[in-house]
Protein backbone atom coordinates (compact mmCIF):
# COMPACT_ATOMS: atom_id res chain seq x y z
CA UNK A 1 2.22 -13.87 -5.92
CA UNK A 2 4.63 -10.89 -5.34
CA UNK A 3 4.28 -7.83 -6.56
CA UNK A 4 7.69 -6.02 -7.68
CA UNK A 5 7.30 -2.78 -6.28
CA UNK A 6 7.20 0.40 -8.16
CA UNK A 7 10.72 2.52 -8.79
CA UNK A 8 9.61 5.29 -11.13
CA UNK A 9 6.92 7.16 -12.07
CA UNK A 10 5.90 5.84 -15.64
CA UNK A 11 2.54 6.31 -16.14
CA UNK A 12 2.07 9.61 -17.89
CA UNK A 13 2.89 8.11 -21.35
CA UNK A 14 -0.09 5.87 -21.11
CA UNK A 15 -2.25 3.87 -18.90
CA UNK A 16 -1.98 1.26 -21.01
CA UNK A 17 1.69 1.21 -20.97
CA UNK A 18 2.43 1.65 -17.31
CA UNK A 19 0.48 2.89 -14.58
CA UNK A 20 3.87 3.24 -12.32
CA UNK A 21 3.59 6.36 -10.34
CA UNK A 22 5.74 7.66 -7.54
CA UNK A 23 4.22 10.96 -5.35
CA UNK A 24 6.60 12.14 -2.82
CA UNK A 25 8.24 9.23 -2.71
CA UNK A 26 11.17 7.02 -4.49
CA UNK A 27 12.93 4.06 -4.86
CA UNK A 28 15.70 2.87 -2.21
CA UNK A 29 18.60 0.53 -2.80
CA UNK A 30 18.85 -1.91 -0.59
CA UNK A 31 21.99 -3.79 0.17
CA UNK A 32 22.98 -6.84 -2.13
CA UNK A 33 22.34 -9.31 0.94
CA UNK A 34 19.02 -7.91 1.70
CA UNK A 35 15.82 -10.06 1.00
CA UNK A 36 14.74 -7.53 -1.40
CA UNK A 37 16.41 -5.06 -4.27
CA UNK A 38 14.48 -2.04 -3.33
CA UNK A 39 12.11 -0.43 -0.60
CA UNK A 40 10.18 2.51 -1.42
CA UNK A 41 10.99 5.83 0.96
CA UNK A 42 9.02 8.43 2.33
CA UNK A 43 11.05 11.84 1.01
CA UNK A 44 12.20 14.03 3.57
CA UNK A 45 9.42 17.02 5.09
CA UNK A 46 10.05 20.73 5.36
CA UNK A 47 10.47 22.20 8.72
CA UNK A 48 9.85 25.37 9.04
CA UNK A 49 13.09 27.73 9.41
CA UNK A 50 12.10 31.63 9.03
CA UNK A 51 10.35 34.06 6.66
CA UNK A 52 11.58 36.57 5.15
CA UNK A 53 10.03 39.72 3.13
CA UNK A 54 6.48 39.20 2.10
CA UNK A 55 7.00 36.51 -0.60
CA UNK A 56 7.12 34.06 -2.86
CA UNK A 57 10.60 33.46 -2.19
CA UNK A 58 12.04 33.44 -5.80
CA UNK A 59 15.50 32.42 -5.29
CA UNK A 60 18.17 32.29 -2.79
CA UNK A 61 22.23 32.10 -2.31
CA UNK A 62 24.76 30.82 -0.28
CA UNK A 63 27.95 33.64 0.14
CA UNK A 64 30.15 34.40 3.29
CA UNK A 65 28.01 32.39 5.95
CA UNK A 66 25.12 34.81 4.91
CA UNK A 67 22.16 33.09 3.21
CA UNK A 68 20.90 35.85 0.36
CA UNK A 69 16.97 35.59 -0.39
CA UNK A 70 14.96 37.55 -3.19
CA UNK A 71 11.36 37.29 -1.32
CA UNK A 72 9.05 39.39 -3.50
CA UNK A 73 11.00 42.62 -4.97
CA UNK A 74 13.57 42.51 -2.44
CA UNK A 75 16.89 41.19 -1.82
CA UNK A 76 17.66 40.34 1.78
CA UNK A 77 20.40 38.77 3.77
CA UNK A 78 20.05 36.13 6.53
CA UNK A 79 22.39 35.22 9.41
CA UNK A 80 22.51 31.39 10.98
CA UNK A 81 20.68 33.28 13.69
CA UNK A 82 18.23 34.06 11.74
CA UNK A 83 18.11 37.94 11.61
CA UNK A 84 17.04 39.27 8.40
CA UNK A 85 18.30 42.27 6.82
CA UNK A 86 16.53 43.86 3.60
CA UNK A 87 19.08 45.19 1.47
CA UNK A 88 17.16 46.67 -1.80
CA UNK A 89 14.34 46.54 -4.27
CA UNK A 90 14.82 44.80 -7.10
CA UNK A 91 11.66 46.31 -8.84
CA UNK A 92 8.83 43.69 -10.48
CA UNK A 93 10.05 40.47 -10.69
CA UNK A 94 10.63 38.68 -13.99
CA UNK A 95 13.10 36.19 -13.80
CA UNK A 96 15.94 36.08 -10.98
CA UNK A 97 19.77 34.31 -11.11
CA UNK A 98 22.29 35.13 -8.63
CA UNK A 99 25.62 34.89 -8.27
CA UNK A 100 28.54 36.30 -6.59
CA UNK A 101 32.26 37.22 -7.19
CA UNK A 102 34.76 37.99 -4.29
CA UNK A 103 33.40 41.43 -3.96
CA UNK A 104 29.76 41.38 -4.76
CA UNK A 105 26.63 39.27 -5.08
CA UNK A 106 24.54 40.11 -7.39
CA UNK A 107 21.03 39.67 -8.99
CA UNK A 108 19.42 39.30 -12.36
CA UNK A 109 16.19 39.99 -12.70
CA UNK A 110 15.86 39.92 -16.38
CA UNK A 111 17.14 41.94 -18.39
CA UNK A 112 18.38 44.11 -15.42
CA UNK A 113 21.26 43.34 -12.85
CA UNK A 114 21.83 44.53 -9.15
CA UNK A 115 24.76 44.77 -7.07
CA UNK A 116 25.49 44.20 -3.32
CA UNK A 117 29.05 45.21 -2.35
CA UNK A 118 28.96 44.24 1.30
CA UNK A 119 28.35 48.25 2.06
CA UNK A 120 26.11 49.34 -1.17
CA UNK A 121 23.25 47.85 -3.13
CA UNK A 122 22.39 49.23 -6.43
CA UNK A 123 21.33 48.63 -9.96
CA UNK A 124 24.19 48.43 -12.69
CA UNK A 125 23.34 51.37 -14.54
CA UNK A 126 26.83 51.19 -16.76
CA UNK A 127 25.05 52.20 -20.26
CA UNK A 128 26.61 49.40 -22.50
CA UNK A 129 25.35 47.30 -19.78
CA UNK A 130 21.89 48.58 -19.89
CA UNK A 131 21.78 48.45 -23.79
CA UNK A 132 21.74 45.09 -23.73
CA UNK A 133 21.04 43.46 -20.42
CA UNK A 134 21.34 39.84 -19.06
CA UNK A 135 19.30 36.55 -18.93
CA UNK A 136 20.69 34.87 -15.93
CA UNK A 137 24.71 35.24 -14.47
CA UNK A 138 27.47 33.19 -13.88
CA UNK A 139 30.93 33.29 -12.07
CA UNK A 140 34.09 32.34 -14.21
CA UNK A 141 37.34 32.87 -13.64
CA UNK A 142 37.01 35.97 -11.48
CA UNK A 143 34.60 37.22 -14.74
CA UNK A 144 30.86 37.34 -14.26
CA UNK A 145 29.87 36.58 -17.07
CA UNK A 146 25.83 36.66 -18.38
CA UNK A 147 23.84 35.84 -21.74
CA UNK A 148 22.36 38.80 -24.01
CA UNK A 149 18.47 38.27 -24.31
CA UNK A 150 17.12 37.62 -27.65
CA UNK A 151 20.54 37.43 -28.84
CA UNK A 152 22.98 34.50 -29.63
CA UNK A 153 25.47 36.22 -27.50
CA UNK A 154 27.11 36.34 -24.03
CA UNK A 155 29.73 38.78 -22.16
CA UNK A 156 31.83 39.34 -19.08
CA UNK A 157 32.04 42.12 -17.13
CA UNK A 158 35.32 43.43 -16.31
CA UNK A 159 37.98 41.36 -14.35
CA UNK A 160 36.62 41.27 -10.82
CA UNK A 161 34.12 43.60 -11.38
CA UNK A 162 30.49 43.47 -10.93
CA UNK A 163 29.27 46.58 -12.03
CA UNK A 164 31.54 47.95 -14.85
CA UNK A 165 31.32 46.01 -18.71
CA UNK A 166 33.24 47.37 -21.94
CA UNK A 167 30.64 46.98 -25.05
CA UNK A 168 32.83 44.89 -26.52
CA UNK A 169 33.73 42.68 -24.33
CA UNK A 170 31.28 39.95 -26.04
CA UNK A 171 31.57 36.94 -28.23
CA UNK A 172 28.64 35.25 -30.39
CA UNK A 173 27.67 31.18 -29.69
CA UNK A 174 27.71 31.38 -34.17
CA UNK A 175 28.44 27.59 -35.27
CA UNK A 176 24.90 27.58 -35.32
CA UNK A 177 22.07 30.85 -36.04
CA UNK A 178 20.51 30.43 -33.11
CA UNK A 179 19.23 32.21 -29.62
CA UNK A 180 21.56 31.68 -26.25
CA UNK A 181 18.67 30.85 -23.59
CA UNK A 182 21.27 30.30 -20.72
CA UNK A 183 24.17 29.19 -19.71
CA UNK A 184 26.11 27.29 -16.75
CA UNK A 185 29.89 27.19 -15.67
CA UNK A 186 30.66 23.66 -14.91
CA UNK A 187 34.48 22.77 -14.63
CA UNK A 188 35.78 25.89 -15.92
CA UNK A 189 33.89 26.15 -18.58
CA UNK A 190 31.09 28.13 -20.03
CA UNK A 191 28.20 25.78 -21.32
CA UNK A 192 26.19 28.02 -23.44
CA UNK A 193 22.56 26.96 -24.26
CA UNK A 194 21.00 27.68 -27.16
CA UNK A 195 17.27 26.80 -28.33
CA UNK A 196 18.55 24.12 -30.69
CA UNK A 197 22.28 23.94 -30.20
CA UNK A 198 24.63 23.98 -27.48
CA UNK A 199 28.50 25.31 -27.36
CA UNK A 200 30.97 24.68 -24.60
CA UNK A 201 33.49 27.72 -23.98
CA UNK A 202 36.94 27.99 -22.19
CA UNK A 203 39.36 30.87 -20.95
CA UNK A 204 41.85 30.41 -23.53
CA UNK A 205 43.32 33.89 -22.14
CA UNK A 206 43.23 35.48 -26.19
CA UNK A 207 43.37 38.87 -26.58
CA UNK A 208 40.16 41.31 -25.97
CA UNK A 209 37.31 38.93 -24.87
CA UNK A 210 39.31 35.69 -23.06
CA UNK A 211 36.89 32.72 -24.04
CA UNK A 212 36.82 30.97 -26.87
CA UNK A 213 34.87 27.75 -28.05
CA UNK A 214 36.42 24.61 -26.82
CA UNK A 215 37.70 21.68 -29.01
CA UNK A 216 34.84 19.75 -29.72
CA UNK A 217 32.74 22.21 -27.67
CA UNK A 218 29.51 22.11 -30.48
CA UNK A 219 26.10 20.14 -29.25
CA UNK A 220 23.64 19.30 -31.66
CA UNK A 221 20.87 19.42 -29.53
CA UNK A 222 19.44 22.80 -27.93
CA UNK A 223 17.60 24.03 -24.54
CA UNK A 224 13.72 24.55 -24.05
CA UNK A 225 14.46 26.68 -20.59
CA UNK A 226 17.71 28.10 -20.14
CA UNK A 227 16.64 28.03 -16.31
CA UNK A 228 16.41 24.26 -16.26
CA UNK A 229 20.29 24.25 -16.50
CA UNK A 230 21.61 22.84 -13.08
CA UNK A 231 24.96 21.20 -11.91
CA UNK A 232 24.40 17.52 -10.49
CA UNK A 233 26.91 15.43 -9.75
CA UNK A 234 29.89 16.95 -11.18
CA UNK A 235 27.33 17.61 -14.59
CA UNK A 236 25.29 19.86 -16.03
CA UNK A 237 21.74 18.55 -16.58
CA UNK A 238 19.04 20.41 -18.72
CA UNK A 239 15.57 20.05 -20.49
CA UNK A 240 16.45 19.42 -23.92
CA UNK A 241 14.73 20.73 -27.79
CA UNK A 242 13.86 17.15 -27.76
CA UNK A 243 11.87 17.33 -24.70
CA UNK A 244 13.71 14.59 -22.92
CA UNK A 245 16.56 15.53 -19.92
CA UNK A 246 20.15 15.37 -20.68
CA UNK A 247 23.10 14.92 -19.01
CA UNK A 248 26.79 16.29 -20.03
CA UNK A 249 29.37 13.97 -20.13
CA UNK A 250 32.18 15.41 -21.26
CA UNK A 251 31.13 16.52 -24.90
CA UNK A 252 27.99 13.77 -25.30
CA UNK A 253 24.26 14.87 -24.14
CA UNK A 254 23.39 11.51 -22.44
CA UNK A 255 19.26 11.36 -22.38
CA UNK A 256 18.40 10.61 -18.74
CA UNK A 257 14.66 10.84 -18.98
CA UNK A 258 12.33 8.03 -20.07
CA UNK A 259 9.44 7.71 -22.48
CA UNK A 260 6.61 8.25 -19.43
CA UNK A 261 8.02 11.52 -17.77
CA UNK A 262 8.82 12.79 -21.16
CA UNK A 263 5.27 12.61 -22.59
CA UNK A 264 4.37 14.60 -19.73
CA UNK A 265 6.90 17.12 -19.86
CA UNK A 266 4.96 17.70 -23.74
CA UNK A 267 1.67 19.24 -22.00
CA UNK A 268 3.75 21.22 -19.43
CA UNK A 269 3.82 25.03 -19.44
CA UNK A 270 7.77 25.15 -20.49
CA UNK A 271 7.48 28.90 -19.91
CA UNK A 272 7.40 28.20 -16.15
CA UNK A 273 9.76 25.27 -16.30
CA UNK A 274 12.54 26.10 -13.65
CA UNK A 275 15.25 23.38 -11.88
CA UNK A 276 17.91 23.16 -9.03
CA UNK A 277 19.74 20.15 -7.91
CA UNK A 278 20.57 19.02 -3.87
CA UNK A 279 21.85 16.31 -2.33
CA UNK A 280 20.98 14.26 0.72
CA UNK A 281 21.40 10.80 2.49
CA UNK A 282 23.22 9.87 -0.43
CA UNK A 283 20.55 10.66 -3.23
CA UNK A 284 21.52 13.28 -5.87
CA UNK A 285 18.87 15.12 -7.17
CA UNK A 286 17.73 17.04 -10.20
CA UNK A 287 14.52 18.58 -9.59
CA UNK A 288 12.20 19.96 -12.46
CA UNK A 289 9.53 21.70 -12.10
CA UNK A 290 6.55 23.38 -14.19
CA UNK A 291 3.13 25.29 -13.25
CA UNK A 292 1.50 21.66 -13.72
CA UNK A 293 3.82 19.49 -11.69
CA UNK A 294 7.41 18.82 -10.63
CA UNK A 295 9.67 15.31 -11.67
CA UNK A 296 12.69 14.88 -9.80
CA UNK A 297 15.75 12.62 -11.30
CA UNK A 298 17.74 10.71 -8.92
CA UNK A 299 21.07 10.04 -10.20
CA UNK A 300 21.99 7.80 -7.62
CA UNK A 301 19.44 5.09 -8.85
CA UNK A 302 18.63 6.68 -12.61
CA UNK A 303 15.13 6.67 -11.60
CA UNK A 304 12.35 9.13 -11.49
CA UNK A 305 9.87 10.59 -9.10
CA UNK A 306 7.10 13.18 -8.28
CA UNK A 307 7.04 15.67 -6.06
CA UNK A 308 3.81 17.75 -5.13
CA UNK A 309 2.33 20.12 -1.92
CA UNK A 310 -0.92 19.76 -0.90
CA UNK A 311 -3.54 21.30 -2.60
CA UNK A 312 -1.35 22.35 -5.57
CA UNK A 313 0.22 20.79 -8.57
CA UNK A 314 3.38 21.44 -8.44
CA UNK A 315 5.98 21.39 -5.44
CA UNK A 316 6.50 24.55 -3.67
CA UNK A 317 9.68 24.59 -2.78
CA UNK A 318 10.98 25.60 -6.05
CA UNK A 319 14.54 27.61 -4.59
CA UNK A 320 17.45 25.76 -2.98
CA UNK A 321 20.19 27.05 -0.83
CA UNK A 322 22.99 24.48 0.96
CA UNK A 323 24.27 26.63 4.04
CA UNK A 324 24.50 26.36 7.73
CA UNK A 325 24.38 22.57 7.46
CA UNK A 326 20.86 22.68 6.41
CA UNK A 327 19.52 22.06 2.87
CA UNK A 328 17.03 25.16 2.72
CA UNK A 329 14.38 25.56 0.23
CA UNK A 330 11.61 28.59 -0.22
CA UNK A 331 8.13 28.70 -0.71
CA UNK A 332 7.07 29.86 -4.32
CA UNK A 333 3.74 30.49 -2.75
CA UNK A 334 5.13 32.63 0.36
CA UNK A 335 7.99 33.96 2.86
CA UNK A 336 8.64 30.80 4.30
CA UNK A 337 11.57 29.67 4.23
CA UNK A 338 12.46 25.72 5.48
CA UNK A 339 14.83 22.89 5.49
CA UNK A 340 14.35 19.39 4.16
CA UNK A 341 14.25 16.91 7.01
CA UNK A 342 13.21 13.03 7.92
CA UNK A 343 12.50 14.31 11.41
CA UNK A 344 9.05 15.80 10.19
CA UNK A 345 6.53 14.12 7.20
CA UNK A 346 4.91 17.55 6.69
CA UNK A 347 5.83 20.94 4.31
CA UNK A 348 5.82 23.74 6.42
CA UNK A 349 3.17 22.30 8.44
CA UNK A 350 0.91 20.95 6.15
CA UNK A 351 -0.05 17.78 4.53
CA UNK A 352 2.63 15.57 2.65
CA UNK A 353 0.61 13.00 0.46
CA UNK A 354 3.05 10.10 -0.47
CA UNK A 355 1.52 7.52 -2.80
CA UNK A 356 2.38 4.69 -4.98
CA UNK A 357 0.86 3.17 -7.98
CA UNK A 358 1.60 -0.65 -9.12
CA UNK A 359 1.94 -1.78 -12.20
CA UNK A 360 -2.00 -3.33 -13.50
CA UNK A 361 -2.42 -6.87 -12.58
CA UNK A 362 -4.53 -8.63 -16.01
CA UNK A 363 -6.17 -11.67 -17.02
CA UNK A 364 -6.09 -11.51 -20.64
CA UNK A 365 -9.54 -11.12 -21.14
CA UNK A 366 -10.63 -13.21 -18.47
CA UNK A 367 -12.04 -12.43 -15.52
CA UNK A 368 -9.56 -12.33 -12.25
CA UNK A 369 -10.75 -12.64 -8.56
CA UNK A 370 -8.78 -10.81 -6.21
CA UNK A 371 -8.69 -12.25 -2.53
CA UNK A 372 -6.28 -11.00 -0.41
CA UNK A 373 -3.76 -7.46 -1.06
CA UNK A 374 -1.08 -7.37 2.02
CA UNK A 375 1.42 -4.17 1.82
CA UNK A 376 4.65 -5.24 4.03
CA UNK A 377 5.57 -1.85 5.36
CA UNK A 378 7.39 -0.78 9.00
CA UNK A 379 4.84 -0.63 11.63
CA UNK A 380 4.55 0.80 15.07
CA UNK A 381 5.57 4.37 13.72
CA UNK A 382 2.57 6.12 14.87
CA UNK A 383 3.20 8.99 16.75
CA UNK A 384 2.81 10.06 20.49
CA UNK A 385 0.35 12.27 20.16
CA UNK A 386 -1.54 14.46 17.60
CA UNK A 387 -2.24 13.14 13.76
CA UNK A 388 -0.49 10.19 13.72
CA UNK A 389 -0.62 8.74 16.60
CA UNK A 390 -2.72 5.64 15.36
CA UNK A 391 -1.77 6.23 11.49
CA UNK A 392 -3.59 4.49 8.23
CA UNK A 393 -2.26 3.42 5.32
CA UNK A 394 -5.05 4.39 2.15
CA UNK A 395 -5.37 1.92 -0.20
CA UNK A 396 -7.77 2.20 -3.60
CA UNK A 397 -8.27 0.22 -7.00
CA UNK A 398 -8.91 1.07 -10.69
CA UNK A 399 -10.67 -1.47 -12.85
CA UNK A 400 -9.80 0.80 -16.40
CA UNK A 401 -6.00 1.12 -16.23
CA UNK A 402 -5.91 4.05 -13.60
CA UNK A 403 -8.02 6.30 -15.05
CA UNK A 404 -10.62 6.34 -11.97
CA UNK A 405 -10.13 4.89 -8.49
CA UNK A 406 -12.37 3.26 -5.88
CA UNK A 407 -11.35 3.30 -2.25
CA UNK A 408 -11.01 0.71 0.29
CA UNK A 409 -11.39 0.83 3.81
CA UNK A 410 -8.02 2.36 5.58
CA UNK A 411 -5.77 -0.24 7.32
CA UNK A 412 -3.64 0.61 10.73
CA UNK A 413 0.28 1.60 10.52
CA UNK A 414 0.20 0.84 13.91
CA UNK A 415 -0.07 2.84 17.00
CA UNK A 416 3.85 3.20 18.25
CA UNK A 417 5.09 -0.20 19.51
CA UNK A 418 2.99 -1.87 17.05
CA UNK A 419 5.64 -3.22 15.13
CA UNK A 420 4.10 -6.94 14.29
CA UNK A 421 0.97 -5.27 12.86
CA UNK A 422 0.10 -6.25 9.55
CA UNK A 423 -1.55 -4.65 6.83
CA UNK A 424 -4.31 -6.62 4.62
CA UNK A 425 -7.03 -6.01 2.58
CA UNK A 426 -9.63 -9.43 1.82
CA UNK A 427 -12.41 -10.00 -1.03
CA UNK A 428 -11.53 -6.91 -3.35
CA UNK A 429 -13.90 -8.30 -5.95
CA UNK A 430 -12.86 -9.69 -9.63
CA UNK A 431 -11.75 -7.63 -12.83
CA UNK A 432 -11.30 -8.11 -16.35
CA UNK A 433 -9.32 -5.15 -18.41
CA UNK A 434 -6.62 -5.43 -15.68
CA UNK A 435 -6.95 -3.74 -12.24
CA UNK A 436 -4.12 -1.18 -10.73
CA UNK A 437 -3.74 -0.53 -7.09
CA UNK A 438 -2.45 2.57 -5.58
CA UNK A 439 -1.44 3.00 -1.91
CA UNK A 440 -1.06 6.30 0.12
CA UNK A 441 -0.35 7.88 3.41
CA UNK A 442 -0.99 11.53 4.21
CA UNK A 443 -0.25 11.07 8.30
CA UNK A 444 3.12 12.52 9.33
CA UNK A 445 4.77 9.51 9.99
CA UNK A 446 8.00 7.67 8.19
CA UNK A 447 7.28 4.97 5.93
CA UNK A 448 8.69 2.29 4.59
CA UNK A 449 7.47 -0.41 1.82
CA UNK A 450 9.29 -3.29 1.49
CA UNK A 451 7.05 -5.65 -0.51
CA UNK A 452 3.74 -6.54 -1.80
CA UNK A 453 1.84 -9.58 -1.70
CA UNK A 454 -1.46 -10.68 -3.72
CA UNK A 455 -3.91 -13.30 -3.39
CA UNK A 456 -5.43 -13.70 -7.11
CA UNK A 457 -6.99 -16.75 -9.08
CA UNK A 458 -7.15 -16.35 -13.35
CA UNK A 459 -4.89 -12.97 -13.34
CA UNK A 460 -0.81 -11.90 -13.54
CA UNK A 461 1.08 -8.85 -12.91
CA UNK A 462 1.98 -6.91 -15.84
């Protein structure tokens, strides 16, 4: 029988339900004349590029061919040559945005704001500024403009400035009594996020403050993280009240998210919750992450997958910069600084862990007896010399739904030149409940699954 091969990662709503996991891997469209629908893909390594500072790297921007980095309680400045300029302290890190105007880039580090003129970096010390102080920052219209913490308001600074602000240069998000938790500019226009509403805002050019609240421009749904906000394919996507992911399209939150990865954003920390979007090979994706793991959302095939470094939960590269032709990404756990790449199937030098978990295979009560497991995968991509030179594919079962695993014996990828290799496992016992099988590879090679066939007598895939 074939096995249809895994495009999502399902399984944290239940076992029971779906034991569909993706790790560091996802789903690949294949062409409509291909044999198959889908192949599952390796995602790209990181390389290593530079370090900067002493770390974590907590977020970075693109602005006038100079890549900006805030690497502990610094802000520094990066060349394509890679030579690294420190430019200020920011002080203890809380949360950081950045942004930049014509003039300036600038950094939030909650509720304070810092300013680098090209020349001069300094804290904006203008005292209606200070009084109130900013969540995160955004550029509008030659305005930056920033939510109030605690508040359900938001301001500008003056016209093309990023240092001076008039105290009443403000408007409140008030169809609805509630708390602005971010916001994001996204086609001219100001989405502001509250914790359970949502108003889109325009440059109407009215007298005193210039915005005003679009036709329409009221969501009834809110924001759990105001720094889950993140522009995706010509959208805003966020973590919604609801706990599911939404998409804007034009006034209507579409839900994106399905019933597994929202059940497990419900035991995440939402306090650490954080997102950024990037693009590559064609794939557009919205990557979430939290202290206990990291989902990303392709919108290319509406399907979901994990991400995670070795040895933690979560996926440290949790900033994102697009500059110098690279797609650049910094370690949350240290300077490093690296680019995303199918040339390497490491993070920085370590381990990358791709794995994939069917869906169960049952025999309604009966007992099933499983005789032969082949994984059709591209072989001969060992490498020609070091780990993975003669790489293995890891292959174990669960007999209760996924909830513990016993390994087989590894099976060859094939040394290079191997490419008629096959990969089978024989006599993997019997099972009742329903058994799930979960491959892996941890060697630094590419990989490629095209299909899945099993051998079984009294049992059916779910």
């Amino acid at each position: 029988m074939r096995k249809s091969l895994p495009v999502s990662s399902y399984s944290a709503l239940s076992t029971a339900a779906s034991s569909s996991r993706l790790l560091n891997c996802y789903a690949e469209q294949l062409p409509p004349d291909s044999q198959l629908p889908v192949a599952l893909v390796r995602c790209p390594g990181i390389d290593e590029w530079t370090t900067v500072g002493t770390g974590p790297i907590y977020g970075m921007l693109a602005a006038d061919d100079l890549l900006y980095v805030v690497s502990g309680s610094k802000l520094y400045s990066v060349t394509e040559g890679k030579t690294v300029t420190e430019l200020g302290s920011i002080g203890l890190v809380n949360t950081i945005d950045m942004e930049r105007n014509d003039t300036s880039v600038v950094v939030v580090n909650t509720p304070n704001m810092y300013s680098w003129d090209g020349t001069t970096f300094a804290q904006v010390t203008d005292a209606d500024f200070t009084a109130v102080g900013a969540n995160d920052v955004e550029f509008l219209d030659n305005y930056l403009t920033f939510t109030i913490p605690g508040t359900g308001q938001w301001g500008a600074f003056d016209l093309g400035s990023s240092t001076s602000y008039d105290a009443l240069f403000f408007a409140t998000a008030e169809s609805s009594p509630d708390i602005l938790v971010g916001h994001k500019v996204d086609h001219a226009q100001a989405v502001l996020a509250g914790k359970t509403s949502m108003e889109i805002w325009e440059n109407t050019g009215a007298s005193g403050f210039p915005f005003e609240r679009s036709i329409n421009g009221r969501l009834e749904i809110g924001c759990l993280n105001g720094r889950t906000l993140a522009k995706q394919d010509n959208s805003v996507f966020w973590l919604a009240n609801d706990y599911t992911v939404r998409r804007l399209d034009g006034v209507t939150p579409i839900r994106v998210s399905q019933h597994g990865v929202e059940s497990a954003f419900r035991n995440m920390t939402i306090s650490t919750a954080t997102a950024y979007a990037y693009s590559q090979e064609g794939h557009l994706f919205y990557v979430l992450s939290f202290f206990e793991g990291t989902f990303v959302y392709d919108a290319t095939t509406q399907e979901w997958h994990e991400r995670q470094s070795y040895g933690y939960d979560y996926w440290r590269a949790q900033a994102h910069a697009q500059i110098f032709g690279l797609e650049l990404v910094g370690d949350i756990t240290s300077n490093k600084i690296g680019f995303l790449t199918r040339d390497v199937y490491s993070e920085w030098g370590d381990t990358q862990r791709m794995s994939w978990t069917y869906q169960p295979i049952y025999a309604d009560g009966r007992r099933a007896f499983h005789k032969r497991l082949e994984i059709m995968a591209d072989t001969g991509v060992g490498l020609t010399t070091g780990q993975g030179s003669d790489p293995e594919m890891m292959l174990d079962y669960s007999d209760d739904g996924g909830v513990t695993f016993t390994a087989m014996p590894n099976r060859s990828l094939g040394a290079i030149g191997r490419y008629t290799d096959r990969i089978v496992w024989q006599a993997l016992g019997s099972s009742r409940v329903g058994r799930v099988y979960r491959g892996a590879v941890s060697d630094p090679v590419k990989v490629v699954i095209r299909d899945t066939q099993a051998e079984v007598e009294g049992g059916k895939w779910a």
